[in-house]
Protein backbone atom coordinates (compact mmCIF):
# COMPACT_ATOMS: atom_id res chain seq x y z
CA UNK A 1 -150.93 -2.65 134.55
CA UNK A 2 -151.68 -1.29 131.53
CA UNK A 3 -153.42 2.19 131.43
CA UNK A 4 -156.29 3.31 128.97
CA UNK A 5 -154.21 6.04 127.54
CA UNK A 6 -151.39 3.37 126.30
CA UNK A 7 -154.30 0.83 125.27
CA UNK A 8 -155.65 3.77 123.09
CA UNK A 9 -151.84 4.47 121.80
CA UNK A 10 -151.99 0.36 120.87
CA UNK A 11 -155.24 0.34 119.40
CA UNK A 12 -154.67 3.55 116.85
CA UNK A 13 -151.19 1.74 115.94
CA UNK A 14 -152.91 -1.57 114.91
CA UNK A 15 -155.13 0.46 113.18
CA UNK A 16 -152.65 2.71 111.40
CA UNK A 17 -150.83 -0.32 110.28
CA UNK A 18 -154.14 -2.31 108.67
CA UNK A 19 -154.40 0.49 106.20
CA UNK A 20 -151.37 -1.00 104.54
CA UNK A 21 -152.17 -4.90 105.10
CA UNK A 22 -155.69 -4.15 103.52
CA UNK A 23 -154.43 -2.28 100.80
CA UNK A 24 -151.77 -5.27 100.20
CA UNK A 25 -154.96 -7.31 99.44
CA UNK A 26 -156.26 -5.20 96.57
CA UNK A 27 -153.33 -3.65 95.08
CA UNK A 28 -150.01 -4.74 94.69
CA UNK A 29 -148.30 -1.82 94.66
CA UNK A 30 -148.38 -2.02 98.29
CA UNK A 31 -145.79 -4.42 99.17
CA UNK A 32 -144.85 -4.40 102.49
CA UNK A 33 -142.93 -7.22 104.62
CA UNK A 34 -143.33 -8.45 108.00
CA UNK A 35 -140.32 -6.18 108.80
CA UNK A 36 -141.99 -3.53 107.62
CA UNK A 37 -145.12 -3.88 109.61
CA UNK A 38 -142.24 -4.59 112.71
CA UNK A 39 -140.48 -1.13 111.94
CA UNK A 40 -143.63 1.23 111.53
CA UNK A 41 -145.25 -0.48 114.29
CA UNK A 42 -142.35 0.44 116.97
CA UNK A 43 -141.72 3.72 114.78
CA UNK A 44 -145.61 4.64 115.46
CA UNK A 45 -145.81 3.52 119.43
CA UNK A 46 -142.72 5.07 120.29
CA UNK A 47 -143.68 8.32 118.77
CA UNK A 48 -147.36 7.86 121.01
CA UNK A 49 -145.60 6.96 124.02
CA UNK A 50 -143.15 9.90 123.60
CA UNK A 51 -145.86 12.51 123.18
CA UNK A 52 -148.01 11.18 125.49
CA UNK A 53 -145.61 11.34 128.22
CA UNK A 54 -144.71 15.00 126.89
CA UNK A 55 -148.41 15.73 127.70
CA UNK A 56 -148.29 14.21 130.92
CA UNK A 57 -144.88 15.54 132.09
CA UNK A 58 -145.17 19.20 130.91
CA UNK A 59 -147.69 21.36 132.58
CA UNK A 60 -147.33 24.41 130.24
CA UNK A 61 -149.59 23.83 127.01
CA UNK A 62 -147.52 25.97 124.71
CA UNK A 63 -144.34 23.68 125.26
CA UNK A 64 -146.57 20.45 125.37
CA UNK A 65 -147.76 21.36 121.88
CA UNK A 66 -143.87 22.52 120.79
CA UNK A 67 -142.82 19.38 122.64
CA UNK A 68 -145.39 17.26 120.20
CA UNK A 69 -145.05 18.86 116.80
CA UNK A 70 -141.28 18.57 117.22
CA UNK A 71 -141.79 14.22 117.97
CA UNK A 72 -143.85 14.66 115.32
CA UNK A 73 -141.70 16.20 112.79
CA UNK A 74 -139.03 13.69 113.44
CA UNK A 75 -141.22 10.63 113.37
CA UNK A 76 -142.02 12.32 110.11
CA UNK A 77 -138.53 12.68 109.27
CA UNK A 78 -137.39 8.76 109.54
CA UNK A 79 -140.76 7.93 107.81
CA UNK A 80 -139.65 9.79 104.89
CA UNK A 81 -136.01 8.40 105.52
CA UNK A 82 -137.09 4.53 105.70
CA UNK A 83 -139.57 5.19 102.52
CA UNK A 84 -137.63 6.93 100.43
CA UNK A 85 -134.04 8.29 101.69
CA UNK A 86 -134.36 11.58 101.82
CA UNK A 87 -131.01 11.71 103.22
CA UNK A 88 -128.87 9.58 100.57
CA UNK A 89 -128.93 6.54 102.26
């Protein structure tokens, strides 16, 4: 079953990812494909899931937070990667 914490995680993904499908309606310079609604989708639930069990698996608050900024940084590292390859690719 599912719990609320994960049906939170789902909710703030969907609505993460309607920013982009609304602004598709007004503007086209946002041009995104179903794959790229697919990618950032499992790109943003993975990076919930992971830092929500970081939160629920660590007990002291100093590496919880370390634990998070550090998902964080690297979810914000393949962002940058997939939009604009930072890394030559």
């Amino acid at each position: 079953m599912l719990n609320k914490r994960f049906i939170i995680i789902l909710l703030v993904t969907a609505f993460i990812l309607l920013i982009p499908f609304i602004a598709m309606k007004f503007t086209s310079e946002v041009n995104w494909t179903l794959i790229d609604f697919i990618i950032a989708g499992v790109l943003l639930l993975v990076t919930g899931v992971m830092c929500d069990f970081a939160i629920q698996k660590i007990k002291n608050i100093k590496y919880r937070i370390a634990v998070c900024v550090v998902i964080l940084l690297f979810f914000l590292l393949i962002w940058a990667e997939f939009a604009v390859g930072i890394f030559g690719t």
